[in-house]
C-alpha atoms as a PDB file:
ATOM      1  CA  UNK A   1     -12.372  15.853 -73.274  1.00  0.00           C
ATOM      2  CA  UNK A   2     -14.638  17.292 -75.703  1.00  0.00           C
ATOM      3  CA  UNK A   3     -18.038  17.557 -75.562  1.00  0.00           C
ATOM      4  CA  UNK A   4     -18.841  17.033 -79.186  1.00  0.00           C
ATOM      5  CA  UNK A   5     -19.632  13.725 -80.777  1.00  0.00           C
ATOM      6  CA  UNK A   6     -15.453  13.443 -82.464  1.00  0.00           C
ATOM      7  CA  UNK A   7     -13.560  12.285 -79.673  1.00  0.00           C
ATOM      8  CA  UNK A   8     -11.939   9.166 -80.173  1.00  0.00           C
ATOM      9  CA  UNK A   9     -13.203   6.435 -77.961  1.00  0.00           C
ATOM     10  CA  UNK A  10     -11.415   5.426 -74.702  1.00  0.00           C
ATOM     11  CA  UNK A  11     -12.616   1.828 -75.235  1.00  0.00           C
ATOM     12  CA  UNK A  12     -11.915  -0.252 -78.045  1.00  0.00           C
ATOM     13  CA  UNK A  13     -14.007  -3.000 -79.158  1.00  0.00           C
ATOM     14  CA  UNK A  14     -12.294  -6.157 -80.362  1.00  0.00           C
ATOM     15  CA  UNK A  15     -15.351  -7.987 -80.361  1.00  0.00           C
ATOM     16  CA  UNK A  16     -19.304  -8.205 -80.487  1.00  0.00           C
ATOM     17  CA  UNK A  17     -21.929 -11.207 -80.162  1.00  0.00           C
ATOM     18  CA  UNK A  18     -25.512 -11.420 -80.544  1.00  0.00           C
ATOM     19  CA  UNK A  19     -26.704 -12.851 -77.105  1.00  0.00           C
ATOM     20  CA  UNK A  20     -30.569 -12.365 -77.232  1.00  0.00           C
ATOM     21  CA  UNK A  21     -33.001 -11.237 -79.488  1.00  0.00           C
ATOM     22  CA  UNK A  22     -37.161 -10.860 -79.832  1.00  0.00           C
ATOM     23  CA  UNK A  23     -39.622  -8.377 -81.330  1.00  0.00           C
ATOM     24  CA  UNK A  24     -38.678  -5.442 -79.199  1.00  0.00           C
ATOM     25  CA  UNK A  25     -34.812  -5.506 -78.424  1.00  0.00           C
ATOM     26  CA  UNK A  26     -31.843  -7.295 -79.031  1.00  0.00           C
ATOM     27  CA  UNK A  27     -28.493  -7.762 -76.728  1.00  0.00           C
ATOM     28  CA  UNK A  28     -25.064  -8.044 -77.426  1.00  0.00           C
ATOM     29  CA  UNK A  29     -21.688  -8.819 -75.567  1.00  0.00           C
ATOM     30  CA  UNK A  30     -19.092  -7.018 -76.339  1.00  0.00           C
ATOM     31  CA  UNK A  31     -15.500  -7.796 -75.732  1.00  0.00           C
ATOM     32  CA  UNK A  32     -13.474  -4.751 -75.176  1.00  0.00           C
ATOM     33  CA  UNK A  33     -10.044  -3.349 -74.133  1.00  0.00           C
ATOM     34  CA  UNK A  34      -9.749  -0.676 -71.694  1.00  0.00           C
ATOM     35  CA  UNK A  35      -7.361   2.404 -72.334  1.00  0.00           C
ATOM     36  CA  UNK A  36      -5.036   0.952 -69.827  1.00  0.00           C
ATOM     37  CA  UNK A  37      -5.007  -2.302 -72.112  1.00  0.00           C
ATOM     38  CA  UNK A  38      -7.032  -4.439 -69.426  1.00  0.00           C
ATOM     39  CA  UNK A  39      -9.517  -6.385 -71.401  1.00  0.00           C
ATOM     40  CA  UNK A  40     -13.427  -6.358 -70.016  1.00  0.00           C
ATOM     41  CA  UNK A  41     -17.061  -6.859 -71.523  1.00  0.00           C
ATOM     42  CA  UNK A  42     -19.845  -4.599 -72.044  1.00  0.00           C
ATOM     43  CA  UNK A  43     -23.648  -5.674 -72.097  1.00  0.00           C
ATOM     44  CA  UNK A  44     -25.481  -3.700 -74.620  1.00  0.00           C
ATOM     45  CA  UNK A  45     -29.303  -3.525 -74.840  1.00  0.00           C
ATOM     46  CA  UNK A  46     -30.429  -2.004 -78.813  1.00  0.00           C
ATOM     47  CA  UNK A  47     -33.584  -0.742 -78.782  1.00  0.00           C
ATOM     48  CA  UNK A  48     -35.865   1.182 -80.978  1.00  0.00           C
ATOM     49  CA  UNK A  49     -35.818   4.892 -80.393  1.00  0.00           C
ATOM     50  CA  UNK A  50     -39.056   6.354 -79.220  1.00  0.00           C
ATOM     51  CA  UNK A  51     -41.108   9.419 -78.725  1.00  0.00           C
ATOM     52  CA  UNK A  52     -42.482  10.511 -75.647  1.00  0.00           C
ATOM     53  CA  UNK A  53     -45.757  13.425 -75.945  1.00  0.00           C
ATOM     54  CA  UNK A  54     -46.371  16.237 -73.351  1.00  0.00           C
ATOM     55  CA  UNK A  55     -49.808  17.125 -74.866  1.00  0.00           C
ATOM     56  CA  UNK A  56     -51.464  20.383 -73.315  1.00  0.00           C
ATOM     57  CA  UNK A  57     -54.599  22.200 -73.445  1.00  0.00           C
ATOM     58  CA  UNK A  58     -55.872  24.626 -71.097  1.00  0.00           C
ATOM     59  CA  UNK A  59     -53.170  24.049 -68.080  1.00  0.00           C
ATOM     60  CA  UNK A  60     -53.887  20.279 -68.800  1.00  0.00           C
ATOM     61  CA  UNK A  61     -51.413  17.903 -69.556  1.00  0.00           C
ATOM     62  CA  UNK A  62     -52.421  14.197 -70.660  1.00  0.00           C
ATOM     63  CA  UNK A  63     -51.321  11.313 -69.138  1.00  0.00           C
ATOM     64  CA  UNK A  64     -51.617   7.517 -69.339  1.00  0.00           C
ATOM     65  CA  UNK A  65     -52.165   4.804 -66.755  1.00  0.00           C
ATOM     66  CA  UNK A  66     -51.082   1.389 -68.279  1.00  0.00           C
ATOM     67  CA  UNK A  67     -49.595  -1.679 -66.372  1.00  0.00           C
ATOM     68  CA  UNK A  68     -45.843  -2.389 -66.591  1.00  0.00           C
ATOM     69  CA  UNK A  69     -45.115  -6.403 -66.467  1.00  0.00           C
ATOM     70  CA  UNK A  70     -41.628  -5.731 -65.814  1.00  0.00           C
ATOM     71  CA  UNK A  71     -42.284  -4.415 -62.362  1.00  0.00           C
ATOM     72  CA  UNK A  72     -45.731  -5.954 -62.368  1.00  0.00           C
ATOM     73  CA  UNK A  73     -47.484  -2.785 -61.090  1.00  0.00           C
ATOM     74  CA  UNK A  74     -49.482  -0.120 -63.231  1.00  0.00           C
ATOM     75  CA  UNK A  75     -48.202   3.415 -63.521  1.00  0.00           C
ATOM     76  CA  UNK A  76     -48.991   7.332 -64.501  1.00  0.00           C
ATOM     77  CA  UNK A  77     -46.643   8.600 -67.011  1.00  0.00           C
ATOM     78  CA  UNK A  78     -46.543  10.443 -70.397  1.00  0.00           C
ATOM     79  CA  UNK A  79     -48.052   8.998 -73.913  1.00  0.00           C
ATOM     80  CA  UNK A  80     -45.143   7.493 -75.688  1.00  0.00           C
ATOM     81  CA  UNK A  81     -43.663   4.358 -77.702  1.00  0.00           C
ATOM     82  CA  UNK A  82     -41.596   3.473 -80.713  1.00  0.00           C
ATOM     83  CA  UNK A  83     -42.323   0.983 -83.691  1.00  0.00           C
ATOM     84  CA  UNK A  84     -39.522  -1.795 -83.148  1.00  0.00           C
ATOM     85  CA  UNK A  85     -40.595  -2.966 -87.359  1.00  0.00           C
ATOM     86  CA  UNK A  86     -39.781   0.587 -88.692  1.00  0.00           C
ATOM     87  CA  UNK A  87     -36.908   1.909 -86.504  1.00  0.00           C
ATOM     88  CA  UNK A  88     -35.649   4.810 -89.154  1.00  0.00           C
ATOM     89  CA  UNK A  89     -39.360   6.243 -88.855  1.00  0.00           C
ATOM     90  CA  UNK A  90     -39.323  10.038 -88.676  1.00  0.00           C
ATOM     91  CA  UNK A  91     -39.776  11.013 -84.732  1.00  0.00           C
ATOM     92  CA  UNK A  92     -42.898  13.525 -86.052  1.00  0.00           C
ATOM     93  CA  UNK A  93     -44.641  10.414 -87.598  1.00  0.00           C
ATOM     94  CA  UNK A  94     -44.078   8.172 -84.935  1.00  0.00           C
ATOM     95  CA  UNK A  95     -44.659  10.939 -81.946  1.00  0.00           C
ATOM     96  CA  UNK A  96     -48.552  11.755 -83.707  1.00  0.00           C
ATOM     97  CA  UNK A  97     -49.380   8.196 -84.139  1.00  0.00           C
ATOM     98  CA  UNK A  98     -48.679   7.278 -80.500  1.00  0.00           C
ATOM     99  CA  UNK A  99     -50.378  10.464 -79.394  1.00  0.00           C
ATOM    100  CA  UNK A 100     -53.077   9.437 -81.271  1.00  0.00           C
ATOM    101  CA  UNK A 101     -53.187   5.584 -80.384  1.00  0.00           C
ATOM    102  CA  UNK A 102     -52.765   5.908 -76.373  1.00  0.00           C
ATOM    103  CA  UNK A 103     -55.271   8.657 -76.147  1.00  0.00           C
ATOM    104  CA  UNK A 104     -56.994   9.629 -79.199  1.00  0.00           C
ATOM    105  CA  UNK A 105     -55.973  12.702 -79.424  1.00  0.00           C
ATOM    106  CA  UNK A 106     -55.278  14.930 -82.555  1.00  0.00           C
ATOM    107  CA  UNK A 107     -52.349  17.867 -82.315  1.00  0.00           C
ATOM    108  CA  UNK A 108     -52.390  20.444 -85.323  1.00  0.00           C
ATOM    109  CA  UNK A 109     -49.002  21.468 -83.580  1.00  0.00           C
ATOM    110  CA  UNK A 110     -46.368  19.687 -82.692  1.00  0.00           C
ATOM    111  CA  UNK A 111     -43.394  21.014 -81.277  1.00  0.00           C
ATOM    112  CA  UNK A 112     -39.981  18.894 -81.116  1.00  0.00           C
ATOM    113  CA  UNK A 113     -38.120  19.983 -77.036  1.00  0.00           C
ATOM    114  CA  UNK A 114     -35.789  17.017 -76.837  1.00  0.00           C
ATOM    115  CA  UNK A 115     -34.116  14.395 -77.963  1.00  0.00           C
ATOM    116  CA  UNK A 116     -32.672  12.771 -74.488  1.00  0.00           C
ATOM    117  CA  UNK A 117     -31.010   8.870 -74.334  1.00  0.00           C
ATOM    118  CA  UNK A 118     -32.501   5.988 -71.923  1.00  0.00           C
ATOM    119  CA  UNK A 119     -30.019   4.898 -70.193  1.00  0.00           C
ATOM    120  CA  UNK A 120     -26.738   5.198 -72.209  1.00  0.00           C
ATOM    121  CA  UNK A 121     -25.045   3.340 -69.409  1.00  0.00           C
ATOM    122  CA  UNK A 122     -26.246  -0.165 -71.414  1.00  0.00           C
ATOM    123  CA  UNK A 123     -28.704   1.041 -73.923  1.00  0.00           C
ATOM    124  CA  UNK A 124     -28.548   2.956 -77.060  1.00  0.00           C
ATOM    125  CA  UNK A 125     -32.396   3.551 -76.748  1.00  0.00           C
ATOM    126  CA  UNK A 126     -33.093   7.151 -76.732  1.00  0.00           C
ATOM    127  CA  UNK A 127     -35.806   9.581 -77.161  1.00  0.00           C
ATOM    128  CA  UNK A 128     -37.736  12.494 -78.747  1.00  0.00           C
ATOM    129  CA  UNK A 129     -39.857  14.801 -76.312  1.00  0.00           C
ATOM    130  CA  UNK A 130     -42.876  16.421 -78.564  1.00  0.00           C
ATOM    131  CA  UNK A 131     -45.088  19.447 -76.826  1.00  0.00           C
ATOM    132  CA  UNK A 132     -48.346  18.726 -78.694  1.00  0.00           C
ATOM    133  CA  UNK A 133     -51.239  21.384 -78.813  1.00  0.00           C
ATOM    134  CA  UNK A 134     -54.349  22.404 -80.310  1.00  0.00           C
ATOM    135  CA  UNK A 135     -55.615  19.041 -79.327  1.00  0.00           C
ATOM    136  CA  UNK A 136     -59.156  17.410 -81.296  1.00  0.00           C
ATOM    137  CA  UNK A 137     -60.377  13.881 -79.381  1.00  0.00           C
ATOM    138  CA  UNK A 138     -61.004  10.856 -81.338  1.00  0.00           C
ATOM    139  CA  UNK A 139     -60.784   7.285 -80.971  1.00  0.00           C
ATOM    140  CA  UNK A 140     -58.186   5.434 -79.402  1.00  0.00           C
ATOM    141  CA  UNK A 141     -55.507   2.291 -81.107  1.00  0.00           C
ATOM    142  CA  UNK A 142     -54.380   0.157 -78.371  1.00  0.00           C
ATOM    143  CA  UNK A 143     -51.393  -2.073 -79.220  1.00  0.00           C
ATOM    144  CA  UNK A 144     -52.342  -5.901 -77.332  1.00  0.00           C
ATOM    145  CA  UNK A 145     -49.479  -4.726 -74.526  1.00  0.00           C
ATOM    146  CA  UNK A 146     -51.491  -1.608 -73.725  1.00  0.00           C
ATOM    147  CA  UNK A 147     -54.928  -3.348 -72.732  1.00  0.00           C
ATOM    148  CA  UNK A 148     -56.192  -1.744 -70.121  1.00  0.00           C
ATOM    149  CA  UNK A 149     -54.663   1.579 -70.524  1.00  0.00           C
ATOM    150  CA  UNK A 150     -56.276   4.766 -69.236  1.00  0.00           C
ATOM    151  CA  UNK A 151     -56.136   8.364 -70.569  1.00  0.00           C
ATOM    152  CA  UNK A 152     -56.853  11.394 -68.533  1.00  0.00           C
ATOM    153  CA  UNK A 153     -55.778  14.869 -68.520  1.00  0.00           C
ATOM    154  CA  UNK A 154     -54.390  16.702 -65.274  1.00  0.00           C
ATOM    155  CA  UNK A 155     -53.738  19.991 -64.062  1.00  0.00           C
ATOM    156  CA  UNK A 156     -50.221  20.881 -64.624  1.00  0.00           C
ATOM    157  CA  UNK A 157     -49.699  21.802 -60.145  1.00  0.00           C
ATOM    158  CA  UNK A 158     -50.952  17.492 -60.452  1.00  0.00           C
ATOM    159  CA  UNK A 159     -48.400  16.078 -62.089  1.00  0.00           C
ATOM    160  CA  UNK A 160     -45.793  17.912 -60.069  1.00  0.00           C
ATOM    161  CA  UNK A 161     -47.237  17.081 -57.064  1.00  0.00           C
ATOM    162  CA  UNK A 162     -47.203  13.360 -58.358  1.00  0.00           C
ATOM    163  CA  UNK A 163     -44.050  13.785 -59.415  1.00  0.00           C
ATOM    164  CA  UNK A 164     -42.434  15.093 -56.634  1.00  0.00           C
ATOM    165  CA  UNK A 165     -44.652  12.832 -53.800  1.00  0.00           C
ATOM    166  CA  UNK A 166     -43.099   9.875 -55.855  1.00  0.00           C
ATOM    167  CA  UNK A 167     -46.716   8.865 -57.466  1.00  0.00           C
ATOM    168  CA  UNK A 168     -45.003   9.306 -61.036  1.00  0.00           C
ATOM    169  CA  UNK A 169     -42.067   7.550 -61.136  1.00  0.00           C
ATOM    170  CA  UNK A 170     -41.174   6.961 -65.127  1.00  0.00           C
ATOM    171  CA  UNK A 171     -37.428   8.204 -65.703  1.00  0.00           C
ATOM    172  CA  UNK A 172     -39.009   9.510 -69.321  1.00  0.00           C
ATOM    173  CA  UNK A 173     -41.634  11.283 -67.861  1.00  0.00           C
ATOM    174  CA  UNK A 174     -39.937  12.881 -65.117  1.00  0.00           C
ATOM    175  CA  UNK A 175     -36.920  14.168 -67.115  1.00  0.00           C
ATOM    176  CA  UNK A 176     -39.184  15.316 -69.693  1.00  0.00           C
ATOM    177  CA  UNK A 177     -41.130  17.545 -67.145  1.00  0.00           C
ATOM    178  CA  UNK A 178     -38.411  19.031 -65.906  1.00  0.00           C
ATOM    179  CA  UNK A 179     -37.373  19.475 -69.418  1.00  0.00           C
ATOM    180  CA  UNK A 180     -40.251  21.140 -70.376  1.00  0.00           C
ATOM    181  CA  UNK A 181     -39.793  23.427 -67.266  1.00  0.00           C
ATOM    182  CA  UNK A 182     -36.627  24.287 -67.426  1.00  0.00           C
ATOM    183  CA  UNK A 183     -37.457  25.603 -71.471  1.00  0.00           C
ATOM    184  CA  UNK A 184     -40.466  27.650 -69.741  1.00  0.00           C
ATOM    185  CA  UNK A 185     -43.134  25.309 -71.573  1.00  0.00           C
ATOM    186  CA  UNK A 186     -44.935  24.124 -68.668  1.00  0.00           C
END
């Protein structure tokens, strides 16, 4: 098998039904046949893409504390978000104004590391990782899910020690740290 984007699928889909839908994601059922011919389904979550923003200054990275309803606990991870009304919005655009909404912050450079998927097991949600730098503080634009939300920069040795005492537990911020280390940027 190829690891390029061209080869053929090994599951065809005969066909697709809208099962859910609201602001933020839609999902579908898919009927499908196997290569072996067996017939199956697939679940499918669509969601937005979204950018995710390792902003640094001075062996500081920023992170934000914000509750998560899903697992109804609050949590340390990386800026980031997507704009489910404007889905085709360039990753740049949409990385600065989250930057800029979660913690006020300003980058006069942005740097594109990534672009990494969700969880392509059932979504086809993925993301853009953005090192932001030269960093000016202004006011913050929380969105009526993020009340609450904290910003605070920490030491870089922090985060991995968060990270690796299971205190940070986000799959987006986690791969995007090791990202970021594995392309020396951190």
């Amino acid at each position: 098998m190829s690891d390029d984007n061209t080869t053929p699928p090994e599951i065809r889909t005969t066909a697709s039904k809208l099962v859910y839908r609201n602001r933020w994601m839609s999902v579908r059922e898919d009927s499908i046949v196997r290569p072996d011919g067996q017939p199956g389904i697939y679940g499918v979550v669509e969601k937005a893409d979204f950018a995710c923003i390792a902003a640094m200054h001075g062996g500081k990275i920023w992170l934000v504390e914000q509750y998560r309803y899903p697992v109804g606990r609050r949590f340390w991870e990386l800026p980031q978000g997507s704009w489910e009304d404007k889905p085709d919005v360039d990753p740049l655009v949409l990385a600065r104004a989250e930057l800029q909404e979660e913690t006020g912050l300003a980058a006069s450079t942005m740097i594109h590391v990534a672009r990494l998927f969700q969880a392509y097991g059932y979504s086809t949600q993925a993301f853009n990782l953005f090192l932001a730098s030269d960093l000016t503080q202004g006011e913050t634009d929380l969105d009526a899910e993020e009340q609450g939300l904290i910003a605070r920069a920490f030491d870089i040795a922090e985060v991995q020690r968060m990270i690796v005492e299971g205190q940070i537990v986000d799959v987006t911020t986690v791969a995007a740290f090791g990202m970021l280390r594995l392309k020396g940027l951190v």
